[in-house]
Structures are given as structure tokens and as C-alpha cells.
Protein backbone atom coordinates (compact mmCIF):
# COMPACT_ATOMS: atom_id res chain seq x y z
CA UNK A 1 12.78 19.93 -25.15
CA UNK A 2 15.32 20.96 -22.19
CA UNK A 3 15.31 24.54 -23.46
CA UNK A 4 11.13 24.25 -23.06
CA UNK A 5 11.76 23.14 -19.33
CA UNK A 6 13.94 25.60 -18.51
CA UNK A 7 11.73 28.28 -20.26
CA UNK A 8 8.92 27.13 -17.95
CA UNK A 9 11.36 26.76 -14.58
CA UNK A 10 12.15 30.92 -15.66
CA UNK A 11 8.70 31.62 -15.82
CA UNK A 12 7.78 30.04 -12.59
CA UNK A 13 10.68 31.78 -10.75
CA UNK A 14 9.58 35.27 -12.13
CA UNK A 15 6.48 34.63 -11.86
CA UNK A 16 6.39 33.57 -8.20
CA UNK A 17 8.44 37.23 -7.40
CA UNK A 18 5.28 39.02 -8.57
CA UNK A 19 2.61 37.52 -6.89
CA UNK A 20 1.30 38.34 -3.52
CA UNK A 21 2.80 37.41 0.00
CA UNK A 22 -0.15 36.03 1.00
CA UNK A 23 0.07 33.40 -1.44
CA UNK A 24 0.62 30.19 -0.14
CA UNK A 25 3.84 28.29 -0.76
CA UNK A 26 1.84 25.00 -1.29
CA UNK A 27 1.11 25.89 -4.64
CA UNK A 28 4.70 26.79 -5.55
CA UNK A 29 5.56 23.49 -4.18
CA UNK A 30 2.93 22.05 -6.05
CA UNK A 31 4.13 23.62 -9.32
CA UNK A 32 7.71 22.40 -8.67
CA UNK A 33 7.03 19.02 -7.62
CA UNK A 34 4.92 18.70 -10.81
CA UNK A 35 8.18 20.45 -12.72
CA UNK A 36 10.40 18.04 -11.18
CA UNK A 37 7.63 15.05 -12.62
CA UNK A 38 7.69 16.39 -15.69
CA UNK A 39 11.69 16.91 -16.40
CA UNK A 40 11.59 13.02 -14.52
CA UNK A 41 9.60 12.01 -17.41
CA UNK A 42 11.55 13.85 -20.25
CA UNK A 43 14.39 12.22 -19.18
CA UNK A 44 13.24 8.78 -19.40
CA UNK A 45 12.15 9.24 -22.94
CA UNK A 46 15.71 10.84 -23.74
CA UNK A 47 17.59 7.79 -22.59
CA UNK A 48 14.47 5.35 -24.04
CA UNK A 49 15.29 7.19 -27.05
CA UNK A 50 19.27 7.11 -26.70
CA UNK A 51 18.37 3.54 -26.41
CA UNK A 52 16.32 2.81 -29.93
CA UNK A 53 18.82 4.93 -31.77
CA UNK A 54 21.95 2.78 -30.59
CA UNK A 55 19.48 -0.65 -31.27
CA UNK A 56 18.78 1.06 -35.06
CA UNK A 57 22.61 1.84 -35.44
CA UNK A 58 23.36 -1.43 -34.79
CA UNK A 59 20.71 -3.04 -37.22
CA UNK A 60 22.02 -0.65 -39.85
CA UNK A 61 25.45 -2.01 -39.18
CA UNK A 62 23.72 -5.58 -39.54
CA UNK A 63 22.61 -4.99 -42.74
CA UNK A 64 26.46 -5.05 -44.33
CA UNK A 65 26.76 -8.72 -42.83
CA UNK A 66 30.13 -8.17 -41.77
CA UNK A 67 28.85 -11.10 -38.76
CA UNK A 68 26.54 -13.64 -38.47
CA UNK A 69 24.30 -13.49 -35.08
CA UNK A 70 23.66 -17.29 -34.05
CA UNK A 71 22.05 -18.23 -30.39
CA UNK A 72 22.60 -21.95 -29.13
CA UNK A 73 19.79 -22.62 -30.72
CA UNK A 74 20.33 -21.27 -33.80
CA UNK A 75 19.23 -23.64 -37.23
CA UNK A 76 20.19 -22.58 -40.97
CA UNK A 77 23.05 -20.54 -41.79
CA UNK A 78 23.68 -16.98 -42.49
CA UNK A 79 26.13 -14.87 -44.87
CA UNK A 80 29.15 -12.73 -44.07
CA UNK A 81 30.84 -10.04 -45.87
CA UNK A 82 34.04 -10.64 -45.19
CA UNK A 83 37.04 -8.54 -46.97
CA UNK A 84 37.64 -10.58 -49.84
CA UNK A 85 34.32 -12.05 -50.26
CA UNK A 86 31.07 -13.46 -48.93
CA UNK A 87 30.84 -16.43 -46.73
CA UNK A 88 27.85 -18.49 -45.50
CA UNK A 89 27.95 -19.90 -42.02
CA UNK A 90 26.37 -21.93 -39.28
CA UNK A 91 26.82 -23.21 -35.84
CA UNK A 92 26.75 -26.77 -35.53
CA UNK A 93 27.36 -27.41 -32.23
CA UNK A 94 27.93 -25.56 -28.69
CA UNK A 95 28.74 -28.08 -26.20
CA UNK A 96 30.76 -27.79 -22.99
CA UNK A 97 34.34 -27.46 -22.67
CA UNK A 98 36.80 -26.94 -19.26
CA UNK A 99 35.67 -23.58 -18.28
CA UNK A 100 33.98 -22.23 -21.37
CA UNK A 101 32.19 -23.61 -24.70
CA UNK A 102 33.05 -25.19 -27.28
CA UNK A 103 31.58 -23.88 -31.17
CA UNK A 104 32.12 -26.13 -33.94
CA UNK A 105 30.88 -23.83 -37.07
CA UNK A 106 30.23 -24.76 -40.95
CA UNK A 107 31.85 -22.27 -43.01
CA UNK A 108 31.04 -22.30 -46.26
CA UNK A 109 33.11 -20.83 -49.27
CA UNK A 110 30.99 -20.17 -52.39
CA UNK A 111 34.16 -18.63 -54.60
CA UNK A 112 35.81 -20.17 -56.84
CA UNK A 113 39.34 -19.33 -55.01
CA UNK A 114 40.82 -20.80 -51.49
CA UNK A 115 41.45 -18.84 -48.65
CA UNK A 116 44.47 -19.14 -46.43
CA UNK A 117 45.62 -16.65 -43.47
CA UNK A 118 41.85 -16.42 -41.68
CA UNK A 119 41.49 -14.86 -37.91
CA UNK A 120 37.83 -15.43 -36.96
CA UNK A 121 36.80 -12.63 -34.58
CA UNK A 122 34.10 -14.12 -32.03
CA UNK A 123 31.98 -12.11 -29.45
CA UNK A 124 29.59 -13.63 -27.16
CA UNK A 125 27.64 -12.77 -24.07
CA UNK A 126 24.37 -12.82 -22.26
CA UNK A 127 21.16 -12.44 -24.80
CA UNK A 128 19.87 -8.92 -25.49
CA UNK A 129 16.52 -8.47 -23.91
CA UNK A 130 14.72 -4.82 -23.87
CA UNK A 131 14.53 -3.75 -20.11
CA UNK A 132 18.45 -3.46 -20.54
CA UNK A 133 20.79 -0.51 -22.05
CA UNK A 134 22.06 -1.00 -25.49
CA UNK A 135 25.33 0.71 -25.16
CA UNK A 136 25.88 -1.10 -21.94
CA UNK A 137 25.27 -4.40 -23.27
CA UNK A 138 27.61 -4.31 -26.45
CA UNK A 139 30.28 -3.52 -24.10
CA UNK A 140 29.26 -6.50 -21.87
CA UNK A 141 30.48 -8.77 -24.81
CA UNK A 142 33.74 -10.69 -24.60
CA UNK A 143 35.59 -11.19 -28.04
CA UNK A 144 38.51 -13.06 -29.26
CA UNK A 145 40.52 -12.79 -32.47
CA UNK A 146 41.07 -16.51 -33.13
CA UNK A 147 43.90 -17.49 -35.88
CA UNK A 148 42.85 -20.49 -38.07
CA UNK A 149 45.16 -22.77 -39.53
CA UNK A 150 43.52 -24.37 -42.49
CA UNK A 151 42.07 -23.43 -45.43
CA UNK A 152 39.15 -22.78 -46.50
CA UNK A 153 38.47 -24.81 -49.79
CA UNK A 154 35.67 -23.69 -52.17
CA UNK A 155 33.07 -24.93 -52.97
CA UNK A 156 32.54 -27.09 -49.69
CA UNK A 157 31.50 -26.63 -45.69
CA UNK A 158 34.76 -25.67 -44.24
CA UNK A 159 34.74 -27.24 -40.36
CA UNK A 160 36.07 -24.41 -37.90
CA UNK A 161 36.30 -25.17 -34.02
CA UNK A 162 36.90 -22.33 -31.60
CA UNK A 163 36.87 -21.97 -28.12
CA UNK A 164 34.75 -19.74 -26.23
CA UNK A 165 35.96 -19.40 -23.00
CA UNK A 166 35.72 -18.04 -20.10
CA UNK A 167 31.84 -18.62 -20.39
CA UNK A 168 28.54 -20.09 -18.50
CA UNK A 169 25.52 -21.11 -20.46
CA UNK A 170 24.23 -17.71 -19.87
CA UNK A 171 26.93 -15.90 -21.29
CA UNK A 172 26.68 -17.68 -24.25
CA UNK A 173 23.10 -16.66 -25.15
CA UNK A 174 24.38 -15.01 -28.27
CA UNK A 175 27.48 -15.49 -30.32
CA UNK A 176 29.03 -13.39 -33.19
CA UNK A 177 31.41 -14.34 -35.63
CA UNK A 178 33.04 -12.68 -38.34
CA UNK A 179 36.50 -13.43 -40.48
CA UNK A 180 39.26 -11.41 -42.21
CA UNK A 181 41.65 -13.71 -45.01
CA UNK A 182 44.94 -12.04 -46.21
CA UNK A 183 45.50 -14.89 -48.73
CA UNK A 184 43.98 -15.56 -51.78
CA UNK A 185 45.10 -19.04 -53.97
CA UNK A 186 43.31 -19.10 -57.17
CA UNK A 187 43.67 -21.96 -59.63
CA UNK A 188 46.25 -21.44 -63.31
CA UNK A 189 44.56 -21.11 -66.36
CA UNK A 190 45.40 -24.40 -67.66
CA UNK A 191 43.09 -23.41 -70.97
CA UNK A 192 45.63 -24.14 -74.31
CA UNK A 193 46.43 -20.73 -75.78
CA UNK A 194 45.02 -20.45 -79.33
CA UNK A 195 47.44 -17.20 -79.89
């Protein structure tokens, strides 16, 4: 597309060397101004585009549930892929707290094994609308690496708390969470040997 305009900017230049003197200017000027509207134009659909593609990146990225999205008003629960297993999680509550937020989430361990050693990685920030940039507003997000220092039983809704802080109500139009485990306690066999 840029290789087009430029084709078309050569053109015009050589092109305006052959033609008469008496030629007026205004329609050079003409032809450049519309140029100028033109490359204007291409360039808003190359960062619109820039744009989708980092949106359908991060969908893709979405798709391996390595986080749960929830907004304060978020209802149900959703799944994570963490490194030892998959998780299902919810917010329960996002209430005020000093100069941030405080999120009380539901985790829940399907396995059949306890998990000790978790850091809970949050991210929140202002809610993603269209009219702004992608790129920019990923890197608008504040994080924290969180260690937690209980385990997560299975079987049952494991209670986390974790504050989010600093943040307004605003910035806390979406929140991410993810978790990493290092330790894995599975039960004995406790099954008599028949050997």
C-alpha cells in the first residue's frame, strides 16, 4: 500500500516536469492536497488495523485461559490454566479498602491433589472500550504478584483475599487474575497390597 503511494507521488513529480508552463499550479496543489488525503486515510486504516490485530492476539492468548477476565460486576465463574492444573474462579466481592479495593475471590480446585506455594498475579485497570489503542491500554494495567499463604484444598471453593491498590472505581473496571503453585501434596495409597 505505501509502495502504491509513493508510486503515484513519482508519477506526479515526473509528470508535473513535462507539462506546460502555462499550467496552473492550482491543479498540482489540487493533486497533492488530495495525495496528502489519501496517504491521511491509509494511515488511519494501518493503525485501525495495528489495532484489531493486537485485540485478535490477545483473544488468541485468551483462549489458553491462563486468566480469568472478571469486571465488578462480574456473576459465574471462569477456568484457569494454571501450571499444574486447571482452576475455576470467581469474584465475590470488590468493596473499598484505604486507598485501593479490596477482591475477595472463590477459587476452586477440581483435582484430586492440594496445592501449596501459590502467587496470584492480578492486573487491573480502566475498562477497554474501542475509541482507545490496544497496545496502549495493556500497558495502562497495574499488576501485582501476590504470595498466598494457604492452601488450596480440593475439591472445595478455596477463599483468596487480595488487595488491589492503588486504585479508584474506575481503575478497577476490569481485573485479571491468574496463579502459578510450586507444590503439589497428593494423598498415600492407603489401598492393602495384594502382592
Amino acid at each position: 500500500m505505501l509502495k502504491k503511494i509513493i508510486y503515484i507521488l513519482v508519477i506526479t513529480i515526473m509528470l508535473s516536469g513535462c507539462t506546460p508552463e502555462n499550467q496552473s499550479n492550482s491543479n498540482q496543489n489540487e493533486e497533492i492536497s488530495s495525495l496528502n488525503t489519501q496517504i491521511s486515510s491509509l494511515q488511519n486504516q494501518i493503525n485501525q488495523l495495528q489495532n484489531d490485530a493486537n485485540q485478535t492476539s490477545s483473544k488468541i492468548s485468551q483462549m489458553n485461559k491462563s486468566y480469568a477476565l472478571f469486571t465488578p460486576s462480574s456473576k459465574g465463574y471462569s477456568t484457569i490454566n494454571a501450571n499444574v492444573g486447571t482452576f475455576v474462579v470467581s469474584l465475590d466481592s470488590l468493596s473499598k479498602y484505604a486507598n485501593g479495593y479490596r477482591a475477595t475471590f472463590s477459587i476452586g480446585n477440581p483435582n484430586l491433589m492440594t496445592f501449596n506455594g501459590i502467587k496470584v498475579q492480578v492486573q487491573w485497570g480502566e475498562a477497554y472500550t474501542p475509541d482507545k489503542n490496544y497496545s496502549d491500554w495493556i500497558r495502562s494495567l497495574k499488576s501485582e504478584e501476590i504470595d498466598i499463604n494457604k492452601s488450596l484444598l480440593p475439591g472445595v471453593w478455596n477463599k483468596v483475599t487480595v488487595v488491589i491498590s492503588p486504585a479508584t472505581s474506575k481503575e478497577t473496571g476490569v481485573i485479571f487474575l491468574s496463579l502459578v503453585t510450586n507444590i503439589v501434596y497428593l494423598t498415600p495409597d492407603l489401598r492393602v497390597s495384594t502382592s
